[in-house]
N, C-alpha and C. Protein backbone atom coordinates (compact mmCIF):
# COMPACT_ATOMS: atom_id res chain seq x y z
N UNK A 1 116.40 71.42 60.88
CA UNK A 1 115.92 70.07 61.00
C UNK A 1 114.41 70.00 60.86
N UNK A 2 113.78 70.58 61.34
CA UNK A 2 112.21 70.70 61.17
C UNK A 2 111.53 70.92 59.70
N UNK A 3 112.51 71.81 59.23
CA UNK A 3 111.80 71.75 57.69
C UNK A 3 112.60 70.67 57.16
N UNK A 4 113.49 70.19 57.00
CA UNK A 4 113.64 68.35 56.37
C UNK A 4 112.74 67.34 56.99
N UNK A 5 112.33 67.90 58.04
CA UNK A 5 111.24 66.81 58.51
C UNK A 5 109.77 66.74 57.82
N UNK A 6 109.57 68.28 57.63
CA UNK A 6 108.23 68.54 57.08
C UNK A 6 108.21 68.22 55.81
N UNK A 7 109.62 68.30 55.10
CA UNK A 7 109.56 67.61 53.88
C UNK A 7 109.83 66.87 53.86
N UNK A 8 110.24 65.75 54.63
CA UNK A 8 110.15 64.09 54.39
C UNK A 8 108.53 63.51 54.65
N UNK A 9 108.00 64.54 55.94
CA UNK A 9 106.51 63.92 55.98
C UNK A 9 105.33 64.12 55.11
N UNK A 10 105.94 65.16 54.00
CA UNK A 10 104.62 65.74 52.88
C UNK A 10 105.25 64.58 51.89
N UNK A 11 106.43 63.89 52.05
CA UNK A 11 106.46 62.99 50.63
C UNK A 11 105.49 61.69 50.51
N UNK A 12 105.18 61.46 49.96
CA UNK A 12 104.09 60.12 49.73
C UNK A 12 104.54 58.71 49.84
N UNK A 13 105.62 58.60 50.10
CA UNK A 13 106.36 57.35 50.16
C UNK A 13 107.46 57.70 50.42
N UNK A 14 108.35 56.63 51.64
CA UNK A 14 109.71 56.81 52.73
C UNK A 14 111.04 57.03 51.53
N UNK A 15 111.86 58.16 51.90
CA UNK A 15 112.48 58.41 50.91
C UNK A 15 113.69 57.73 51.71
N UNK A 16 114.83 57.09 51.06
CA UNK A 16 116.49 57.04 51.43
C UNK A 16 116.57 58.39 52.07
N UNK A 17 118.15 58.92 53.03
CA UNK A 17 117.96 59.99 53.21
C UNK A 17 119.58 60.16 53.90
N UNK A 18 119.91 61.06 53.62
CA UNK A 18 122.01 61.72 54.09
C UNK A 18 121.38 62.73 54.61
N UNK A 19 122.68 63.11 55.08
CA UNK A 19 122.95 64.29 55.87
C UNK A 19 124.09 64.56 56.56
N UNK A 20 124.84 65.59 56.04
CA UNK A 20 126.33 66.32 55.83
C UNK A 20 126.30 66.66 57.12
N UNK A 21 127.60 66.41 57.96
CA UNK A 21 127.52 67.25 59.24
C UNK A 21 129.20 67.40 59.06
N UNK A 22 129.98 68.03 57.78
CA UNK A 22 130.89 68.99 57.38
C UNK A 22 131.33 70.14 58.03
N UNK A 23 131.38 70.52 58.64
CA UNK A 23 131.76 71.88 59.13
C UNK A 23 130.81 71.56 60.54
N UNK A 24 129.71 71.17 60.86
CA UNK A 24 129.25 71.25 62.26
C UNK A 24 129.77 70.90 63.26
N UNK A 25 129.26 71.62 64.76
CA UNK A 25 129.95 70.99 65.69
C UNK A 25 128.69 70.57 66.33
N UNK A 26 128.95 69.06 66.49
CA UNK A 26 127.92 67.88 67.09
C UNK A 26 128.15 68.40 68.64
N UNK A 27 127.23 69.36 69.06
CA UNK A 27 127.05 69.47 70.43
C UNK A 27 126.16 68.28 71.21
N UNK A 28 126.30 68.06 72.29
CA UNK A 28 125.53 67.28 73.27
C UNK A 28 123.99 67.45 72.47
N UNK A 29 123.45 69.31 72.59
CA UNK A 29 121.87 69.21 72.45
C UNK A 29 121.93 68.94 70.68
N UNK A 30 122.91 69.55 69.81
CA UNK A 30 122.70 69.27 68.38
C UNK A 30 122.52 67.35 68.44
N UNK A 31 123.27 66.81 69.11
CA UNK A 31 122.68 65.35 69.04
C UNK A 31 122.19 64.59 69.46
N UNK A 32 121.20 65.29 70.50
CA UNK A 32 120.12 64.85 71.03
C UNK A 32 118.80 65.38 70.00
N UNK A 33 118.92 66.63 69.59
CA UNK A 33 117.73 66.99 68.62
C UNK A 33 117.81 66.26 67.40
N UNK A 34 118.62 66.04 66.79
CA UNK A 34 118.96 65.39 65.77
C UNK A 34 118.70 63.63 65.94
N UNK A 35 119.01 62.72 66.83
CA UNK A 35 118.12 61.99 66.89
C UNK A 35 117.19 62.16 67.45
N UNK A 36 116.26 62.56 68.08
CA UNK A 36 115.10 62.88 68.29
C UNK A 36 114.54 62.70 66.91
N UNK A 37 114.70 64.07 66.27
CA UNK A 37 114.23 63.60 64.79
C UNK A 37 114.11 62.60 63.89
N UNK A 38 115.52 61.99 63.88
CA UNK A 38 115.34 60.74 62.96
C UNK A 38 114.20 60.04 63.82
N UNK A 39 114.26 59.85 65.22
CA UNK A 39 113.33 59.02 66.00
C UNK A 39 111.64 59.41 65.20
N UNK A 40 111.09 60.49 64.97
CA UNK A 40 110.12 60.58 64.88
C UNK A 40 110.08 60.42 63.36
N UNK A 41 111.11 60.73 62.79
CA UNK A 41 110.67 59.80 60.91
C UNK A 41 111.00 58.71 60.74
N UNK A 42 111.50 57.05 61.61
CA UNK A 42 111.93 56.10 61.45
C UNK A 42 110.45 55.36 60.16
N UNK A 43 109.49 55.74 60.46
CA UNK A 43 108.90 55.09 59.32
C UNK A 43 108.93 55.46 58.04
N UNK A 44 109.50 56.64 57.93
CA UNK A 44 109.70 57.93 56.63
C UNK A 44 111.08 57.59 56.26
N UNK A 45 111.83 57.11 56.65
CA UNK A 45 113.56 57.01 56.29
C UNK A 45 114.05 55.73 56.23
N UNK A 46 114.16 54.79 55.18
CA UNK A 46 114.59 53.58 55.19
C UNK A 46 115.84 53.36 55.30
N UNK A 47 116.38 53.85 55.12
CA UNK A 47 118.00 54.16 55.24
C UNK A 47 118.69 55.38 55.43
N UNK A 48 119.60 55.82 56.38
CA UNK A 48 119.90 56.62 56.26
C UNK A 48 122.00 57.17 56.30
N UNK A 49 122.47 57.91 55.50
CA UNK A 49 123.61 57.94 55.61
C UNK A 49 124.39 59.57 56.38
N UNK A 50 125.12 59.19 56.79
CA UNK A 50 125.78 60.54 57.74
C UNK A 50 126.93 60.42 57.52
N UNK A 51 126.90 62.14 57.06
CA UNK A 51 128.50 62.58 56.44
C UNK A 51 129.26 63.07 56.77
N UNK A 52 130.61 62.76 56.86
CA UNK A 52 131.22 64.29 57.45
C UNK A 52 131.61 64.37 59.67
N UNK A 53 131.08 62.66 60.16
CA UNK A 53 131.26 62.40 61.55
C UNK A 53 132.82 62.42 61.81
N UNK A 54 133.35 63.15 62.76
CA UNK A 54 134.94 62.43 63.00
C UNK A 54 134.11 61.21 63.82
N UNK A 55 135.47 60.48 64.21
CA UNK A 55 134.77 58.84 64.71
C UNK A 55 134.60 59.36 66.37
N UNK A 56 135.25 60.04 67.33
CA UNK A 56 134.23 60.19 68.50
C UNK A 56 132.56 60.48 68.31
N UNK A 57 132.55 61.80 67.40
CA UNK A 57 131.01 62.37 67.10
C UNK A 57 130.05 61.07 66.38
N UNK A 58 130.77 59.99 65.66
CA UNK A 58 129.90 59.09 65.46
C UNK A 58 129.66 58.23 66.61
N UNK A 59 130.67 57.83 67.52
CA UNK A 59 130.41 56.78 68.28
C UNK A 59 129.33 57.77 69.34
N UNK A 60 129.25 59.13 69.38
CA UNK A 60 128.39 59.80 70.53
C UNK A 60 126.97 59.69 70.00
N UNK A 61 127.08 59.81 68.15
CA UNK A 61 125.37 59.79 67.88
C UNK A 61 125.25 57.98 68.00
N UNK A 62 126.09 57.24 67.72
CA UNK A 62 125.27 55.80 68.18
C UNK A 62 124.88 55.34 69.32
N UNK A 63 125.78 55.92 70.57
CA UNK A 63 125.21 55.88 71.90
C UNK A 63 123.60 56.28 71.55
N UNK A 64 123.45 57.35 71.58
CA UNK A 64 122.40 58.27 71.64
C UNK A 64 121.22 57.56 70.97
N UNK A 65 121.91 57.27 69.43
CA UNK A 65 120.59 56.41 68.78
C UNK A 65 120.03 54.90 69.43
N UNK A 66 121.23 54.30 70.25
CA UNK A 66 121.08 53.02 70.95
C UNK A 66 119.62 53.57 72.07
N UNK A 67 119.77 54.16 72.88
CA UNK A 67 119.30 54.58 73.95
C UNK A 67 117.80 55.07 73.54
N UNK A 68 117.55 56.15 72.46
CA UNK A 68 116.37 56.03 71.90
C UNK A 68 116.10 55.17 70.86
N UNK A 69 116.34 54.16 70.81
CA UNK A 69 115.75 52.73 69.96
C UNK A 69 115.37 53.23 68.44
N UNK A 70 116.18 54.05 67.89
CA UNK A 70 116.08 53.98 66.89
C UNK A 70 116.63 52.84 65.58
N UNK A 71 115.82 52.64 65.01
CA UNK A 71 116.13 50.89 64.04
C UNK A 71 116.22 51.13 62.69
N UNK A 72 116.82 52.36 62.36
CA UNK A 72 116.69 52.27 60.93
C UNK A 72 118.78 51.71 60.62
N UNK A 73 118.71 51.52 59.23
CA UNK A 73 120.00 51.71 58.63
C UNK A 73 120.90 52.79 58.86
N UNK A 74 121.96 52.62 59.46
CA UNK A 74 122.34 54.39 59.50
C UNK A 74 124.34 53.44 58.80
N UNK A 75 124.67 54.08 57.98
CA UNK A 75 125.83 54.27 57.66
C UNK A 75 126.52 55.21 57.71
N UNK A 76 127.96 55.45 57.83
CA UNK A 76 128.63 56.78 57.84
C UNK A 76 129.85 56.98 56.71
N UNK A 77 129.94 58.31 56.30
CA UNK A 77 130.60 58.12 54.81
C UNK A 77 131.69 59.22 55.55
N UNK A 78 132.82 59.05 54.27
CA UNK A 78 133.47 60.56 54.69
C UNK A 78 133.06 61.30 53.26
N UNK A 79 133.08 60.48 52.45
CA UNK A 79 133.03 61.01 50.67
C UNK A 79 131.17 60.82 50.44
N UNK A 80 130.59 62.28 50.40
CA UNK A 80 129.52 62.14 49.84
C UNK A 80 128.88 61.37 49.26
N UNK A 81 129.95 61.14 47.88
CA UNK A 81 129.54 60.32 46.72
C UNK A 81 129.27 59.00 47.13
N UNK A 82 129.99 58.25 47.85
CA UNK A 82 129.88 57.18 48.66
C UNK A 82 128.59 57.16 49.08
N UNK A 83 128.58 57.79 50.12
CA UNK A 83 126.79 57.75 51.01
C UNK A 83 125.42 57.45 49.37
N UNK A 84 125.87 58.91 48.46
CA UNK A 84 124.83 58.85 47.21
C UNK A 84 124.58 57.43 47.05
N UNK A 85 125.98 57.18 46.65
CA UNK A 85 125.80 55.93 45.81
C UNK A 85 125.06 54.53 46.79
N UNK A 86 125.48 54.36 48.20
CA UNK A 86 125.47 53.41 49.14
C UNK A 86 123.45 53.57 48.67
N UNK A 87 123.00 54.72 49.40
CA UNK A 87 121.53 55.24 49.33
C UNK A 87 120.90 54.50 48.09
N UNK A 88 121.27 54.87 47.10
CA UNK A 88 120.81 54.33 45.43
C UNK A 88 120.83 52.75 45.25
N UNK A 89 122.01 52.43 45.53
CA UNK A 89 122.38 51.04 44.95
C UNK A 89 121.82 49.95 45.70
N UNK A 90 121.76 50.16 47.09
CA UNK A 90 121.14 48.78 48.01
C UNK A 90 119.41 49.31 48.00
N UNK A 91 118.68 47.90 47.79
CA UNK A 91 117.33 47.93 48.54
C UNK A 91 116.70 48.14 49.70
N UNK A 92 115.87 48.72 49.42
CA UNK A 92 115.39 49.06 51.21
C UNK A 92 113.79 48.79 51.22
């Protein structure tokens, strides 16, 4: 997570932004660090899509994102291509 951070903050302008959580297991601290993060790039990430949540592990990172006030776009895909395309096609 820290080096996607360092490379979202060396980019020159807020990029769209996914992220596969396929095979992971969304522990308590994996989703507390993980928003944490988005928390500290909300001005760097205009949208963001998450892949790969069963629906408890999503409803645990929206608690989580509720609680630290994070305000960006967050959608959830099961099909990659989906998220790509969602990222590309709407304005942000």
């Amino acid at each position: 997570m820290r080096a996607e951070e360092q490379f979202l903050l060396e980019q020159n302008h807020p990029l769209p932004y996914w992220v596969n959580f396929y095979g992971t297991r969304l522990t308590d601290k994996v989703i507390q660090e993980f928003i944490q993060s988005i928390h500290r790039l909300q001005k760097d990430i205009p949208k963001l899509a998450i892949v790969g949540c069963s629906v408890i592990d999503r409803w645990r990172l929206e608690h989580v994102r509720r609680r630290k006030s994070v305000n960006i776009p967050i959608r959830y895909f099961r099909d990659p291509e989906e998220a790509k395309t969602w990222l590309v096609s709407e304005g942000y």
